[in-house]
PDB file of N, CA and C in Angstrom:
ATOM      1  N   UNK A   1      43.872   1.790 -27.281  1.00  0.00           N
ATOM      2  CA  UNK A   1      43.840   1.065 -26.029  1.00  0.00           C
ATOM      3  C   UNK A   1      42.419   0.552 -25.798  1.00  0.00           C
ATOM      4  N   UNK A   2      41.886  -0.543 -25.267  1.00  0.00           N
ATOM      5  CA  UNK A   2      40.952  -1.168 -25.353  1.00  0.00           C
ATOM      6  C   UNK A   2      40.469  -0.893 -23.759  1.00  0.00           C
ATOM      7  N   UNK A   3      39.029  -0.746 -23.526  1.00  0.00           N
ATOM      8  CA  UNK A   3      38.358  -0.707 -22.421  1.00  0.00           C
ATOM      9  C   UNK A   3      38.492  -1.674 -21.533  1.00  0.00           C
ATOM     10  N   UNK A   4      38.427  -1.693 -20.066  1.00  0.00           N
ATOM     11  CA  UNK A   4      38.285  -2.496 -19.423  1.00  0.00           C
ATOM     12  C   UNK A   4      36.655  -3.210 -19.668  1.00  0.00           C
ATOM     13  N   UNK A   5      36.637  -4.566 -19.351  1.00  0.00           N
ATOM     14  CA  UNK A   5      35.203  -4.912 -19.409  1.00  0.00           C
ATOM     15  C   UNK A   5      34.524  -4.998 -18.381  1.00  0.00           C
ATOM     16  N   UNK A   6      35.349  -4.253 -17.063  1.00  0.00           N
ATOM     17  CA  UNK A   6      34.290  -4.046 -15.978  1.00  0.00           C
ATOM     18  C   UNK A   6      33.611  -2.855 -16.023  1.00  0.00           C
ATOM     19  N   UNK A   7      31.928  -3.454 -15.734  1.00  0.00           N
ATOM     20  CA  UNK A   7      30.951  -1.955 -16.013  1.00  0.00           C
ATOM     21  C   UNK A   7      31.971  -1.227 -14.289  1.00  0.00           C
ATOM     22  N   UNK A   8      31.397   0.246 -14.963  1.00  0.00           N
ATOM     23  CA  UNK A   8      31.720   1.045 -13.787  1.00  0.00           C
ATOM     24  C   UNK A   8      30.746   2.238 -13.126  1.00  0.00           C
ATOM     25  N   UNK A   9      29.924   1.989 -12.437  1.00  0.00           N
ATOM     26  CA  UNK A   9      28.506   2.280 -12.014  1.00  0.00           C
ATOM     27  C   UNK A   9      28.664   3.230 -10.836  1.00  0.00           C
ATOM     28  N   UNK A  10      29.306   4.932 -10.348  1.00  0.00           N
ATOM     29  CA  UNK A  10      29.215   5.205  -9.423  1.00  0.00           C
ATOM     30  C   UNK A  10      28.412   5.031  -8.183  1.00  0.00           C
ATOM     31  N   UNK A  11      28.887   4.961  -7.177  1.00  0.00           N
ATOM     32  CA  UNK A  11      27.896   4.792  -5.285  1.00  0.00           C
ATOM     33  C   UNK A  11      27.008   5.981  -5.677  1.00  0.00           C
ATOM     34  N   UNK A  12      26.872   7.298  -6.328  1.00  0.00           N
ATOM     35  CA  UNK A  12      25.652   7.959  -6.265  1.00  0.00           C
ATOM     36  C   UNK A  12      24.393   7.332  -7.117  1.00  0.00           C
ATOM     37  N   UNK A  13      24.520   6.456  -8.299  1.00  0.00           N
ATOM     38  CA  UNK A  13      24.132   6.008  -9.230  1.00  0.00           C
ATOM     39  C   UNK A  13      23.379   5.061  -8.232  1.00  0.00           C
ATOM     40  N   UNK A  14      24.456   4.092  -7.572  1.00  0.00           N
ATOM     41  CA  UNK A  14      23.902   2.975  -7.358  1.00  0.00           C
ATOM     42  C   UNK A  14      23.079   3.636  -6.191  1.00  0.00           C
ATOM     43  N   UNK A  15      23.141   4.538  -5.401  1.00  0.00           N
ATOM     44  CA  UNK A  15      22.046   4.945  -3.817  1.00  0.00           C
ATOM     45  C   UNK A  15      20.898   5.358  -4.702  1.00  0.00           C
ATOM     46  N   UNK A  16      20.631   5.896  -5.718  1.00  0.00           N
ATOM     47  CA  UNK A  16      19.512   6.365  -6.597  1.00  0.00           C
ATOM     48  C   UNK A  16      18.441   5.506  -6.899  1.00  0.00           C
ATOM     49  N   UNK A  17      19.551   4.304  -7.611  1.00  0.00           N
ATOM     50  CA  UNK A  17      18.604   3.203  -7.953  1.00  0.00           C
ATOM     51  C   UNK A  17      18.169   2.504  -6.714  1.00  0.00           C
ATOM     52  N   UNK A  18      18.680   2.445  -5.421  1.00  0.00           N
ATOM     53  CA  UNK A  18      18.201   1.967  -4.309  1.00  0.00           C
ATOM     54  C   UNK A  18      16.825   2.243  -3.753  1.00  0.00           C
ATOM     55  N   UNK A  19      17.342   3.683  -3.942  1.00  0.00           N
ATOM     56  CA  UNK A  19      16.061   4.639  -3.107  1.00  0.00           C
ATOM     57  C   UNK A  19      14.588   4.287  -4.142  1.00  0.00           C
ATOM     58  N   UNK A  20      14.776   4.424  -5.589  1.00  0.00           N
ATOM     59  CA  UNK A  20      13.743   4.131  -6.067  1.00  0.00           C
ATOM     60  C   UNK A  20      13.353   2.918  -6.130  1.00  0.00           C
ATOM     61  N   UNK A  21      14.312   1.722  -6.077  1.00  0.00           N
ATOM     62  CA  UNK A  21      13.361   0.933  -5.623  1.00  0.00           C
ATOM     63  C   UNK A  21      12.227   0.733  -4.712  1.00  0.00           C
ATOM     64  N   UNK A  22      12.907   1.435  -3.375  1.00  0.00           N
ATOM     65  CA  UNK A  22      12.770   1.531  -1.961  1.00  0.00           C
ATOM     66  C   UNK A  22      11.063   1.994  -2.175  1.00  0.00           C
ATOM     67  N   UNK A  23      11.200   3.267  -2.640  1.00  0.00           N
ATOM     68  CA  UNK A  23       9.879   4.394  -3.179  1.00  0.00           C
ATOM     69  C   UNK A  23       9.057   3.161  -3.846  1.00  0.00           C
ATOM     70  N   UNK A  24       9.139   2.478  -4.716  1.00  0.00           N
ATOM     71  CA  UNK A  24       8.448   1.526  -5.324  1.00  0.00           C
ATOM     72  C   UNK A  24       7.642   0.169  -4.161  1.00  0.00           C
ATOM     73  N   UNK A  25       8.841  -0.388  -3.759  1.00  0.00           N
ATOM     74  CA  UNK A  25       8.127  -1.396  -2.779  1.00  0.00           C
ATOM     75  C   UNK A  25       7.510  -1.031  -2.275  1.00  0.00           C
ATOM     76  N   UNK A  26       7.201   0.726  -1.579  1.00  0.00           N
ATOM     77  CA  UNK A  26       6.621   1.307  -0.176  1.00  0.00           C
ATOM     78  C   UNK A  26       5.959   1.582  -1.186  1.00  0.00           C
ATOM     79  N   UNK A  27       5.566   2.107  -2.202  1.00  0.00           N
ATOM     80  CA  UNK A  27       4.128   2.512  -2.945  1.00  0.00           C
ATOM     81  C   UNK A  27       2.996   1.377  -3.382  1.00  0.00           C
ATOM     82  N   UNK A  28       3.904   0.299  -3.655  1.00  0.00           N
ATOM     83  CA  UNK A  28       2.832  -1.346  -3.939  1.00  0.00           C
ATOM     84  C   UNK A  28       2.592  -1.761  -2.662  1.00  0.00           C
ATOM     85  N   UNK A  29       3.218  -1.639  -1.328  1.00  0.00           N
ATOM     86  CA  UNK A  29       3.172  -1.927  -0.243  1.00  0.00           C
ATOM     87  C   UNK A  29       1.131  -1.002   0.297  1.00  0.00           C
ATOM     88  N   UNK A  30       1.667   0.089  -0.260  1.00  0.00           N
ATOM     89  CA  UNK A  30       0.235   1.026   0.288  1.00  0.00           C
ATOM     90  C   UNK A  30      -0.706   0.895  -0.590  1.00  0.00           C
ATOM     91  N   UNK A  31      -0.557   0.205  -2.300  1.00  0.00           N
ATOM     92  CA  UNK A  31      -1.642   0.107  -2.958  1.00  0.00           C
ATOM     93  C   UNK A  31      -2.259  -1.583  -2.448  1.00  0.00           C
ATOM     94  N   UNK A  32      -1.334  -1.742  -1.800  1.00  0.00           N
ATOM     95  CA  UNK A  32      -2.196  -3.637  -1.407  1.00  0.00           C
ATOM     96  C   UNK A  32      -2.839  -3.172  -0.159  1.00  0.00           C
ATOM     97  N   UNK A  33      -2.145  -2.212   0.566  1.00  0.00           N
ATOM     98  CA  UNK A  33      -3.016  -2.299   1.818  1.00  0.00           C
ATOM     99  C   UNK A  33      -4.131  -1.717   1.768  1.00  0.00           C
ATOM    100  N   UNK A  34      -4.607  -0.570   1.123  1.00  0.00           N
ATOM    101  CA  UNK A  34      -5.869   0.068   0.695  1.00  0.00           C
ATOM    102  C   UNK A  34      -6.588  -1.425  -0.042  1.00  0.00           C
ATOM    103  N   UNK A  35      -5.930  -2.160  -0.967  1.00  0.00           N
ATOM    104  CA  UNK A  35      -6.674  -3.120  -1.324  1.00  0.00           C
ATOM    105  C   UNK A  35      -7.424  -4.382  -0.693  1.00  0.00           C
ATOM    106  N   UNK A  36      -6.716  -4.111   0.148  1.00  0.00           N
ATOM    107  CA  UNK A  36      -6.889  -5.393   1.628  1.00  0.00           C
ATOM    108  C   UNK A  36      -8.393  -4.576   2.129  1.00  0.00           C
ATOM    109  N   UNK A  37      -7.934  -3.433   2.725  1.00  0.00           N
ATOM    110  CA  UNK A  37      -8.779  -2.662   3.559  1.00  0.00           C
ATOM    111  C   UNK A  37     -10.411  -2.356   2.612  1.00  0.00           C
ATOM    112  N   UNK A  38     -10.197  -2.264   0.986  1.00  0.00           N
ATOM    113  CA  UNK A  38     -11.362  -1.532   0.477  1.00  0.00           C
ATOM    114  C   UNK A  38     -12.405  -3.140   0.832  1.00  0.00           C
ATOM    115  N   UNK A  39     -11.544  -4.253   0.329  1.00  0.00           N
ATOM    116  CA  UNK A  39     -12.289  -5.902   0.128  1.00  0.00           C
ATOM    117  C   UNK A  39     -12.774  -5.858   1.752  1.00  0.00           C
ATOM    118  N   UNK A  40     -12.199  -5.742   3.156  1.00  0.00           N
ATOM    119  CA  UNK A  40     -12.456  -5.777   4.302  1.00  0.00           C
ATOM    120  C   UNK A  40     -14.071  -4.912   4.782  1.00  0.00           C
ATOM    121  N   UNK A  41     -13.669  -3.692   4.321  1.00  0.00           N
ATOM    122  CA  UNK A  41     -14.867  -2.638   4.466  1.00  0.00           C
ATOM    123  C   UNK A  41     -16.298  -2.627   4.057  1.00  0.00           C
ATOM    124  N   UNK A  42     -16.528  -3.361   3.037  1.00  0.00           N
ATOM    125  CA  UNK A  42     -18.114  -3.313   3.257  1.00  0.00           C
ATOM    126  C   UNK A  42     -18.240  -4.864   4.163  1.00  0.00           C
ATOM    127  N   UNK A  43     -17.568  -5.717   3.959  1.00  0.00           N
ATOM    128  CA  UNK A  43     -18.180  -6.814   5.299  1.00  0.00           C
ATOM    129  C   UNK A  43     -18.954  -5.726   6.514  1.00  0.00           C
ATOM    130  N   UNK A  44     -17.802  -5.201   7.078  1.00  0.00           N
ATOM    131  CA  UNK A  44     -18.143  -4.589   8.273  1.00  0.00           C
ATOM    132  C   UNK A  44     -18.845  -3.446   8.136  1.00  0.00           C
ATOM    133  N   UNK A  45     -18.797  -2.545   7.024  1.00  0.00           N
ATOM    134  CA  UNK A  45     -20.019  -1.631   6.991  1.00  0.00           C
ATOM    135  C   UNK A  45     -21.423  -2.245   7.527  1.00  0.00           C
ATOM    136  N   UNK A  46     -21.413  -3.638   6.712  1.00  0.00           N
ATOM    137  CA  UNK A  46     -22.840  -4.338   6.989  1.00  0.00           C
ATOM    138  C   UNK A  46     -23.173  -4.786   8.500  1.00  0.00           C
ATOM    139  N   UNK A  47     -21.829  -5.124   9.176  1.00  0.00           N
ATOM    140  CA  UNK A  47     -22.057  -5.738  10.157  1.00  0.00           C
ATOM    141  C   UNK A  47     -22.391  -4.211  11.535  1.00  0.00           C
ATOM    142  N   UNK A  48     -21.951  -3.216  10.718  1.00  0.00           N
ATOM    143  CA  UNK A  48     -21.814  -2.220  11.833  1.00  0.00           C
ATOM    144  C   UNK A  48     -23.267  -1.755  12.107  1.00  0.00           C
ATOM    145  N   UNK A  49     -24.403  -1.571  10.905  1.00  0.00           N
ATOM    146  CA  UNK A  49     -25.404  -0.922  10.691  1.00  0.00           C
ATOM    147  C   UNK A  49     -26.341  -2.062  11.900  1.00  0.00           C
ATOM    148  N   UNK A  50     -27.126  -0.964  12.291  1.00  0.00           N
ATOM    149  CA  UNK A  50     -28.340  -1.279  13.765  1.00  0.00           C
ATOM    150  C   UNK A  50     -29.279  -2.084  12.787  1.00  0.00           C
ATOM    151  N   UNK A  51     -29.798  -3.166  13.734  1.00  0.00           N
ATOM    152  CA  UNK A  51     -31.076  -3.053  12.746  1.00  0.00           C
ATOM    153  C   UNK A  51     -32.529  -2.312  13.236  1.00  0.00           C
ATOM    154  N   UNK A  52     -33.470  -2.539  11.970  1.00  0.00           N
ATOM    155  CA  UNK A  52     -33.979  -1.377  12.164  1.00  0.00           C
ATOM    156  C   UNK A  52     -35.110  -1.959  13.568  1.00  0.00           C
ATOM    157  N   UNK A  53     -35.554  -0.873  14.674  1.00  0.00           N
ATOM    158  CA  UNK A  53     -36.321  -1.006  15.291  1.00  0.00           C
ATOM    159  C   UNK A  53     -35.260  -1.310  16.983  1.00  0.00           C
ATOM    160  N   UNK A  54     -34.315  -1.839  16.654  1.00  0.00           N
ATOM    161  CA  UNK A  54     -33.599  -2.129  17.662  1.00  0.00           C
ATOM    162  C   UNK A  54     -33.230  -1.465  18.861  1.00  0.00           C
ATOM    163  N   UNK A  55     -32.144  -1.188  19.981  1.00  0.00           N
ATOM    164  CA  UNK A  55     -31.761  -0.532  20.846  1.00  0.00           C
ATOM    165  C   UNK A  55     -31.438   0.804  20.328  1.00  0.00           C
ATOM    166  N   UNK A  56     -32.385   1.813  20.746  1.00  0.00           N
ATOM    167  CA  UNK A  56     -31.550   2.701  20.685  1.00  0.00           C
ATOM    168  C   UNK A  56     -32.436   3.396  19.744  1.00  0.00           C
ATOM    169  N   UNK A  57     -33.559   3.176  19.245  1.00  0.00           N
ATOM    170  CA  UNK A  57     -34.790   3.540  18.046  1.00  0.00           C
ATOM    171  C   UNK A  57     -35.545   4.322  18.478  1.00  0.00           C
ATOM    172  N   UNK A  58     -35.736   5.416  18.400  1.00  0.00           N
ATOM    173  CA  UNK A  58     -36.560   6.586  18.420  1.00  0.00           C
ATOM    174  C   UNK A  58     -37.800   6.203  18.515  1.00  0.00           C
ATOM    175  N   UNK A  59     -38.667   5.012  18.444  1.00  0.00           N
ATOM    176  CA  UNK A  59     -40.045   4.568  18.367  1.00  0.00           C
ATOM    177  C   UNK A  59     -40.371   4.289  20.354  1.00  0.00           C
ATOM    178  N   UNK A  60     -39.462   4.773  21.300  1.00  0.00           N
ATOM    179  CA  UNK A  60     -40.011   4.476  22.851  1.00  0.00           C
ATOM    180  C   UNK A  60     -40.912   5.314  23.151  1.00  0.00           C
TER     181      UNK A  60
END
């Protein structure tokens, strides 16, 4: 007797492969946003630092 030629892929199979996708998008999702954030962070490191002599300088 010859097989049917429809694949036959159980609903636990297929929620598995869902979820890991799922796990995947949300893990490239958090490696871009750290990547966003590392390129963002020294701008503003620079912009945060006093300069020297300014408000707030121990030299009054």
């Amino acid at each position: 007797m010859a097989s049917s030629g429809k694949k036959k892929t159980t609903f636990a199979k297929l929620a598995r492969e869902q979820k890991l996708r799922e796990r995947r998008r949300d893990k490239q999702a958090r490696k871009d946003a750290r990547k966003r954030e590392a390129e963002t962070a020294p701008a503003q490191a620079q912009d945060a630092q006093p300069a020297p002599g300014g408000v707030g300088s121990a030299a009054e």
